[in-house]
Protein backbone atom coordinates (compact mmCIF):
# COMPACT_ATOMS: atom_id res chain seq x y z
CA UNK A 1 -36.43 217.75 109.83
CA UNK A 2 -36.92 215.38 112.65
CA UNK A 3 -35.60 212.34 110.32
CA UNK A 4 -32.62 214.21 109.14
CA UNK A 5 -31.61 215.08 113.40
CA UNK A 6 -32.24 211.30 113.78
CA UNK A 7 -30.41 210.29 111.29
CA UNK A 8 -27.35 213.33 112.67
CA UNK A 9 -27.29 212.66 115.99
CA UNK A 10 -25.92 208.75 115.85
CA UNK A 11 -23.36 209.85 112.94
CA UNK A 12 -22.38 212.98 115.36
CA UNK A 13 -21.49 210.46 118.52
CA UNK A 14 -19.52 208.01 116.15
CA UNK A 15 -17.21 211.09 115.45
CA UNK A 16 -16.64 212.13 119.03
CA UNK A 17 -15.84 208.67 119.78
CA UNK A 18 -13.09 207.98 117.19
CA UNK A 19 -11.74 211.22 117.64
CA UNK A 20 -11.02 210.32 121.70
CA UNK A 21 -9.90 207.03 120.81
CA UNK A 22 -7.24 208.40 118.40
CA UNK A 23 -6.57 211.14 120.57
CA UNK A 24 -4.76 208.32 123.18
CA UNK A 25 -0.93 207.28 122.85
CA UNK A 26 -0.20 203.77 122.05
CA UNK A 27 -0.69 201.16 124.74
CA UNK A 28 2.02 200.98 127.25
CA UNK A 29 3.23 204.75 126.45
CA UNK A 30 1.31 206.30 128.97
CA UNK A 31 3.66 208.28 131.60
CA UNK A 32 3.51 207.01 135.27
CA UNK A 33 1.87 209.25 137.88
CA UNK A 34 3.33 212.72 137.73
CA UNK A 35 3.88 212.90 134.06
CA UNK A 36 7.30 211.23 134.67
CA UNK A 37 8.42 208.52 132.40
CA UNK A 38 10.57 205.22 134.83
CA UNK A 39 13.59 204.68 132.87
CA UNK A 40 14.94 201.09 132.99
CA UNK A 41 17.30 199.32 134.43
CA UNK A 42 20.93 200.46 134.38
CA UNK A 43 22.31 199.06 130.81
CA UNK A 44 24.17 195.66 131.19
CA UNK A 45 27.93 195.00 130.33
CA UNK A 46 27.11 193.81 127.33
CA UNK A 47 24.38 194.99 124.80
CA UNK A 48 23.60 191.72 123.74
CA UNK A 49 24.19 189.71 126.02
CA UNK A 50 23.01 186.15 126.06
CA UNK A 51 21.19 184.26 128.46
CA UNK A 52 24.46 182.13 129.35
CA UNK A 53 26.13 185.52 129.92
CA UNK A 54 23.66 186.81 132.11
CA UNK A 55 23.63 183.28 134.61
CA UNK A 56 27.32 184.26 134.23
CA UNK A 57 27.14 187.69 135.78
CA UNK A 58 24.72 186.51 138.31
CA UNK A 59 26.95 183.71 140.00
CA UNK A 60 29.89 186.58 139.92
CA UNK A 61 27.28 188.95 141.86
CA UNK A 62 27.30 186.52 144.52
CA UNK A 63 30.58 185.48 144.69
CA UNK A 64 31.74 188.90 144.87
CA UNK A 65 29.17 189.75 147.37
CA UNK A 66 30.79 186.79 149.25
CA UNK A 67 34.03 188.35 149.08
CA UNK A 68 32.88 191.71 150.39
CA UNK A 69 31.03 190.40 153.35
CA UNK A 70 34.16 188.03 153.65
CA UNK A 71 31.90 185.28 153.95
CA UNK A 72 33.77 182.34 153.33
CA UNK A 73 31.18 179.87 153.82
CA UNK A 74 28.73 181.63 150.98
CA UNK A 75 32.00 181.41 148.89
CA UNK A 76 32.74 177.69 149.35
CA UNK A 77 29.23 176.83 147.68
CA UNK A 78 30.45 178.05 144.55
CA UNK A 79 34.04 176.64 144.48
CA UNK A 80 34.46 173.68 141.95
CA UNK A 81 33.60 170.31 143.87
CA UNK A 82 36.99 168.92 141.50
CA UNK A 83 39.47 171.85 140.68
CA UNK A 84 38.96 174.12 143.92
CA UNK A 85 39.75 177.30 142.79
CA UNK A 86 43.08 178.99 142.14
CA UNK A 87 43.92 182.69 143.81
CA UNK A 88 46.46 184.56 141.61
CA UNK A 89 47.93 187.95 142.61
CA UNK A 90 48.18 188.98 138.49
CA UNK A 91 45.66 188.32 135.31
CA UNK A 92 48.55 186.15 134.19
CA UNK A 93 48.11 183.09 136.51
CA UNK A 94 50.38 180.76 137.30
CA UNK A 95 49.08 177.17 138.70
CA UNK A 96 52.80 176.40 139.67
CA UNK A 97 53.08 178.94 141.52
CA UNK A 98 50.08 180.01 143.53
CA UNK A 99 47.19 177.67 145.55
CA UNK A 100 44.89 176.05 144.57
CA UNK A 101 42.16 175.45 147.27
CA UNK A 102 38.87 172.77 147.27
CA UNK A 103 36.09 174.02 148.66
CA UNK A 104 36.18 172.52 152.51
CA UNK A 105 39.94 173.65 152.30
CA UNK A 106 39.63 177.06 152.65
CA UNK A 107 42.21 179.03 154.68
CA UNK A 108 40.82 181.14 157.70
CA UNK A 109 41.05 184.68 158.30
CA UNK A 110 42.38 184.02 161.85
CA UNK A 111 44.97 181.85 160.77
CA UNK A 112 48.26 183.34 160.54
CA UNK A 113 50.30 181.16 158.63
CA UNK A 114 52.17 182.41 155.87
CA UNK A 115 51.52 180.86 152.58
CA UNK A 116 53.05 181.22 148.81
CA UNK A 117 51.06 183.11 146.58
CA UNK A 118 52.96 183.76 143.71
CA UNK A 119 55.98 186.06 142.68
CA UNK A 120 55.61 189.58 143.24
CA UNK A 121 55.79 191.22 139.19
CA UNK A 122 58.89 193.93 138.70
CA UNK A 123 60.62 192.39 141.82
CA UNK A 124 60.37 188.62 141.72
CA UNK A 125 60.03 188.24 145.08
CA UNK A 126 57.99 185.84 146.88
CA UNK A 127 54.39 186.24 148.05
CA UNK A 128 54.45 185.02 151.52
CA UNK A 129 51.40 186.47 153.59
CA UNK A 130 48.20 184.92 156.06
CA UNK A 131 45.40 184.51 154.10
CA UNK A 132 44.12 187.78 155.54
CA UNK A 133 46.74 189.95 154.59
CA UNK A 134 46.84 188.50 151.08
CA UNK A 135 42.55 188.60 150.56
CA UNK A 136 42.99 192.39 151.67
CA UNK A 137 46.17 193.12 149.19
CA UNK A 138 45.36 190.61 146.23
CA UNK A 139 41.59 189.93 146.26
CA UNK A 140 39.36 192.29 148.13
CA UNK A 141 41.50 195.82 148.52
CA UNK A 142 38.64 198.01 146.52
CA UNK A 143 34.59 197.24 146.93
CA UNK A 144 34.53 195.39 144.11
CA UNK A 145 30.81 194.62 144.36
CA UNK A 146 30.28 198.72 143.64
CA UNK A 147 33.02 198.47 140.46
CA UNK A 148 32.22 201.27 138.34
CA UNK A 149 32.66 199.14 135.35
CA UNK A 150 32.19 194.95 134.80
CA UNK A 151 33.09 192.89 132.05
CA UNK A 152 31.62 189.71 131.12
CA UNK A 153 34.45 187.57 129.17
CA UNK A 154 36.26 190.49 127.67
CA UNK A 155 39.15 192.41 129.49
CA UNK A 156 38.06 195.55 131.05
CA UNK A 157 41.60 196.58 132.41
CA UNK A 158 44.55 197.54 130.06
CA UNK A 159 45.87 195.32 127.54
CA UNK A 160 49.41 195.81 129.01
CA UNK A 161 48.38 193.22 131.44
CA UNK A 162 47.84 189.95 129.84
CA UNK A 163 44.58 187.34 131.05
CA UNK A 164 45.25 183.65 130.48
CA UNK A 165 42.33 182.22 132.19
CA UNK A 166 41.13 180.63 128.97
CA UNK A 167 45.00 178.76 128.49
CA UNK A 168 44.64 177.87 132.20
CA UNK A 169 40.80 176.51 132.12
CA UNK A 170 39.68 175.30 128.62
CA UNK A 171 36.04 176.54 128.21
CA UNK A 172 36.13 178.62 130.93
CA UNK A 173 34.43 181.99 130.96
CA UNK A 174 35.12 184.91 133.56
CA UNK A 175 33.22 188.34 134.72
CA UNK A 176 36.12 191.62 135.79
CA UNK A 177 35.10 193.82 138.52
CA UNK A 178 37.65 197.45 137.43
CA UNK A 179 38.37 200.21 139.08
CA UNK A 180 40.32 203.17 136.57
CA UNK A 181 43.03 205.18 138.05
CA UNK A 182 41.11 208.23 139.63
CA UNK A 183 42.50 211.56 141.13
CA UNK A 184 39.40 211.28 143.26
CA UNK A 185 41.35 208.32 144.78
CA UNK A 186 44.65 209.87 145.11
CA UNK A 187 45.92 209.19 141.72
CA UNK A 188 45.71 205.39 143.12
CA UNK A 189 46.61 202.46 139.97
CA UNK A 190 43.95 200.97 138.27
CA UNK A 191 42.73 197.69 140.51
CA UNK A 192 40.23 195.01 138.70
CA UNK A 193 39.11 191.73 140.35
CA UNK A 194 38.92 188.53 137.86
CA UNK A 195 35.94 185.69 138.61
CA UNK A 196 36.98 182.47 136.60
CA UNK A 197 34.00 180.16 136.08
CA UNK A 198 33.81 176.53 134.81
CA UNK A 199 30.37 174.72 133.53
CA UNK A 200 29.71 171.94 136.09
CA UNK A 201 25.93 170.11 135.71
CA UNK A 202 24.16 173.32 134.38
CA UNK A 203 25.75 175.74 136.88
CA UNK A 204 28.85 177.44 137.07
CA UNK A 205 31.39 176.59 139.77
CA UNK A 206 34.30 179.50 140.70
CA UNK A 207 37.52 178.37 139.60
CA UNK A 208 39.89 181.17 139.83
CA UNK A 209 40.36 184.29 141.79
CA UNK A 210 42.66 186.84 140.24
CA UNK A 211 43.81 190.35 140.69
CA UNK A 212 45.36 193.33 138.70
CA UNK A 213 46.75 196.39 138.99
CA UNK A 214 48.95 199.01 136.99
């Protein structure tokens, strides 16, 4: 009898132990502290987007960060050293029409000078404003940086208003910042902010500043 509980007693702790063991979840399935499980971060504009797309949305972050803070300094660093960059008052841009700025050539707020922008769409008029009047009109007139929607080179604003960024800058790619109408804002248009980008040795350098609405 003594042999046999020997012989028992090893075989019953075996059991016990593979039963605990299988008892457990799969490493890393645990829940955090408070039986909660973290979700992730929010999902990204694109599902798959690549690695190039996500440097991509990263320089935009901070450009349009630069923009909010209307830090003109922060947004110089990431104008093209040879093409400047372009501001455009519609997705349809027009080189002929509105300025192109290099980086050390960027107007001041606290200048008042008017400059030409472009041609007003449905009137044809000109675009003659300061620099601040047109960054608060044609660049910077929602909080861009808090868009509820952002679009890494694929429109994210109606197709009634046309993008040409890729006719204008060969191999170019661009991120859109959109606001939808909303009756939370009034009924106000749709607004979107367009960041044009350009490779330039392994970064990407801001090339175009456009706006839409409708």
């Amino acid at each position: 009898m003594r042999a046999l509980m020997r012989l028992l007693i090893p075989l019953l702790a075996i059991l016990l132990v593979y039963g605990c063991e299988t008892g457990r979840p799969p490493s890393g399935t645990e829940p955090s502290s408070g039986g909660r499980t973290e979700s992730g971060p929010p999902a990204s504009p694109s599902v798959s987007m690549s690695a190039e797309e996500a440097s991509l949305l990263e320089a935009a972050g901070e450009v349009v960060r630069a923009l909010r803070d209307r830090d003109l300094d922060r947004l110089a660093y990431w104008v093209h050293e040879e093409r400047g960059v372009l501001f455009s008052p519609h997705r349809r841009m027009d080189p002929a029409a509105s300025p192109t700025f290099l980086p050390g050539e960027l107007p001041q707020f606290s200048e008042d000078a008017k400059i030409a922008w472009g041609i007003q769409e449905g009137t044809g008029n000109a675009i003659e404003l300061s620099f601040r009047e047109y960054f608060e009109t044609f660049v910077y007139d929602e909080d861009f940086a808090q868009a509820p929607a952002v679009s890494v080179n694929r429109p994210a604003s109606p197709d009634d208003s046309p993008y040409n960024g890729q006719e204008i800058f060969p191999g170019s790619s661009y991120v859109e910042y959109y606001f939808p109408r909303q009756e939370s804002r009034g009924g106000a248009e749709w607004k979107s902010l367009i960041l044009v980008f350009l490779p330039a040795d392994g970064e990407w350098r801001l090339v175009a500043v456009a706006h839409g609405e409708g």
